[in-house]
C-alpha atoms as a PDB file:
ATOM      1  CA  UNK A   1       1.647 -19.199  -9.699  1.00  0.00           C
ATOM      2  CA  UNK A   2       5.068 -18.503  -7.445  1.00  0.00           C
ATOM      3  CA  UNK A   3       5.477 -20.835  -4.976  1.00  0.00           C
ATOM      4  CA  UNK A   4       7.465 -19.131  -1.707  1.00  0.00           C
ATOM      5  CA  UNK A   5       7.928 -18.600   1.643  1.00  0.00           C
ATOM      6  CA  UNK A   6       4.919 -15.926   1.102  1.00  0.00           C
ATOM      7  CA  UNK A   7       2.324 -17.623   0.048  1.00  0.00           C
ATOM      8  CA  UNK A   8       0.575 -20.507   0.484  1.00  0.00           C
ATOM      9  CA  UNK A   9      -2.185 -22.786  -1.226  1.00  0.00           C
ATOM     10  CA  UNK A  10      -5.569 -22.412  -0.796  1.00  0.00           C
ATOM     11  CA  UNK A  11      -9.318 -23.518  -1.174  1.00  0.00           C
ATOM     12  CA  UNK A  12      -9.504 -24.806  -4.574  1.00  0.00           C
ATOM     13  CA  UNK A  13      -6.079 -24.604  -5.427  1.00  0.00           C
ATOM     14  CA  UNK A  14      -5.667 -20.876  -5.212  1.00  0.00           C
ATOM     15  CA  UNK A  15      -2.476 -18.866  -4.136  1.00  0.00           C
ATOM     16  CA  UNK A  16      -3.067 -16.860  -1.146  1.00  0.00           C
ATOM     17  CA  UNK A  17      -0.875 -14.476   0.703  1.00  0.00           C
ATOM     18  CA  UNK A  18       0.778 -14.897   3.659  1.00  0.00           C
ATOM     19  CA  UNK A  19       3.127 -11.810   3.768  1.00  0.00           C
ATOM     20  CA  UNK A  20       3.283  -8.682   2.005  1.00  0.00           C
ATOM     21  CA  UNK A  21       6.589  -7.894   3.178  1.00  0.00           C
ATOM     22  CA  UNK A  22       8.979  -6.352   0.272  1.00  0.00           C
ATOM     23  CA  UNK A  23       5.775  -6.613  -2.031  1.00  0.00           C
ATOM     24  CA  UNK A  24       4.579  -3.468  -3.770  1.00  0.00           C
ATOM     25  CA  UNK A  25       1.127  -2.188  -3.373  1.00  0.00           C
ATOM     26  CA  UNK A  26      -0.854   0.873  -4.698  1.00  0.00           C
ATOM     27  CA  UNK A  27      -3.697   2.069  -2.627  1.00  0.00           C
ATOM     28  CA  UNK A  28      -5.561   4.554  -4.751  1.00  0.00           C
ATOM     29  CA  UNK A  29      -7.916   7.623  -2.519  1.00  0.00           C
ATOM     30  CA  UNK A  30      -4.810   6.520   0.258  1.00  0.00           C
ATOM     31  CA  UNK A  31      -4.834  10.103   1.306  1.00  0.00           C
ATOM     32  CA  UNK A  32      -7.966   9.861   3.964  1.00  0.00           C
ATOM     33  CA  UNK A  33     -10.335   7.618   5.036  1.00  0.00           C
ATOM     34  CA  UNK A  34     -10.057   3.865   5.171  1.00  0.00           C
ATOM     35  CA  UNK A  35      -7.720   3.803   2.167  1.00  0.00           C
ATOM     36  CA  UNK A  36      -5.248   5.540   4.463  1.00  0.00           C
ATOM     37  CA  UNK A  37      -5.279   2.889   6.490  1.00  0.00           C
ATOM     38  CA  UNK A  38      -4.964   0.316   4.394  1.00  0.00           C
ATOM     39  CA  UNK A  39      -1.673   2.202   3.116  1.00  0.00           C
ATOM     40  CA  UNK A  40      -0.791   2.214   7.056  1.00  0.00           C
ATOM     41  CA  UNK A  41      -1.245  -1.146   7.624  1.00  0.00           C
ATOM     42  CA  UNK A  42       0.685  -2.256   4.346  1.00  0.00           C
ATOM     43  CA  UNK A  43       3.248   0.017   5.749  1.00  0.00           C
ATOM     44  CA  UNK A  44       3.920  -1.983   8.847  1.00  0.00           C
ATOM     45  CA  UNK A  45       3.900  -5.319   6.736  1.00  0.00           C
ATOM     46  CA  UNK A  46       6.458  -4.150   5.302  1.00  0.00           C
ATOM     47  CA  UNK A  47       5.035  -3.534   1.874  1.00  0.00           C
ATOM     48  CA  UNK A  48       6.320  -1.136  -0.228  1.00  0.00           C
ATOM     49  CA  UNK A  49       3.424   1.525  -0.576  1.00  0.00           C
ATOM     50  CA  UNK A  50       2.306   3.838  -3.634  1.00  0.00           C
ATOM     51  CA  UNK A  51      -0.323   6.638  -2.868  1.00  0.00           C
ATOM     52  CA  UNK A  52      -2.353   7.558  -5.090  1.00  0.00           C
ATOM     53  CA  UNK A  53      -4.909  10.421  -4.533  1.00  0.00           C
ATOM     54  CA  UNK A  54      -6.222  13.964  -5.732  1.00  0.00           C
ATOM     55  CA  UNK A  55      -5.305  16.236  -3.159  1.00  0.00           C
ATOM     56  CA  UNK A  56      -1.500  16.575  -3.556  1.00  0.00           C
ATOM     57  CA  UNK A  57      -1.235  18.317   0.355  1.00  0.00           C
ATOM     58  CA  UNK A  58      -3.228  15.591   1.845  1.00  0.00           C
ATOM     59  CA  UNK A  59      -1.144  12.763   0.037  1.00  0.00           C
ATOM     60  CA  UNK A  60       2.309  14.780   0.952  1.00  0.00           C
ATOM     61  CA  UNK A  61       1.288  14.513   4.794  1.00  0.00           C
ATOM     62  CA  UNK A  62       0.432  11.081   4.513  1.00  0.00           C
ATOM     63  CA  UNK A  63       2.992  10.344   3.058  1.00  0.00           C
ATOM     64  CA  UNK A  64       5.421  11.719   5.749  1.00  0.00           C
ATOM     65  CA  UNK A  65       3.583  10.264   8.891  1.00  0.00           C
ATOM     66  CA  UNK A  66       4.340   6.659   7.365  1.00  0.00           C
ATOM     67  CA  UNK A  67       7.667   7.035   6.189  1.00  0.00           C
ATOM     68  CA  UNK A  68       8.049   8.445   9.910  1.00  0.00           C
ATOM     69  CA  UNK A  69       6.716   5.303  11.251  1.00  0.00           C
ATOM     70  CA  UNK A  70       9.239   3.335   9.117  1.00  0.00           C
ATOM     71  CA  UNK A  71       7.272   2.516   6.205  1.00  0.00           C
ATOM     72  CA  UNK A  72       8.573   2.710   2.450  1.00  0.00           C
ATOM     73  CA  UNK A  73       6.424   5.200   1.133  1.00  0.00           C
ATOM     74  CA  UNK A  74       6.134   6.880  -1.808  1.00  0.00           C
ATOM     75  CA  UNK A  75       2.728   9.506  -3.922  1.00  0.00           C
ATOM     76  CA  UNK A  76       2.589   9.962  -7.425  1.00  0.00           C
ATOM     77  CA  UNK A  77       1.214  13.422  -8.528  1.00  0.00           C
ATOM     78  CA  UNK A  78      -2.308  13.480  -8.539  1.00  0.00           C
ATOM     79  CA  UNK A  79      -4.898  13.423 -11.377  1.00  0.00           C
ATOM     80  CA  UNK A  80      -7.828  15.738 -11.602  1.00  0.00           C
ATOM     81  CA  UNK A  81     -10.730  14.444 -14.261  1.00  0.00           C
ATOM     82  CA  UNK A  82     -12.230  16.705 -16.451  1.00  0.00           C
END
């Protein structure tokens, strides 16, 4: 386990998280819903934030409103299953 300024020990020993700032995170379906805002509120951590969904125009505009609230923000191309 790291020990840092992020995290701290807890109930049985196990690491948890104090800050997500500078972390990276992947929210997968971040494109609507309440994965979107999970992606928005690891945006204002400070987290840097990978989107993954399947509608390309609905992760672009996501995308865009958080990295116009600050946030570090990036999609990867979605993926349709056969």
């Amino acid at each position: 386990m790291v020990d840092d300024q992020r995290s701290q020990r807890g109930y049985g020993g196990t690491q948890v998280l104090t800050s997500i700032w500078d972390r990276s995170v992947i929210v997968t379906g971040g494109s609507k819903g309440i994965d979107r805002g999970i992606a928005k509120v690891f945006a204002a951590q400070g987290a840097k934030v990978t989107i993954a969904a399947r509608g390309e125009a609905d992760l672009e505009q996501t995308c865009e409103e958080l990295s116009a609230a600050g946030g570090a923000v990036r999609y990867g191309r979605p993926i349709n299953s056969c």
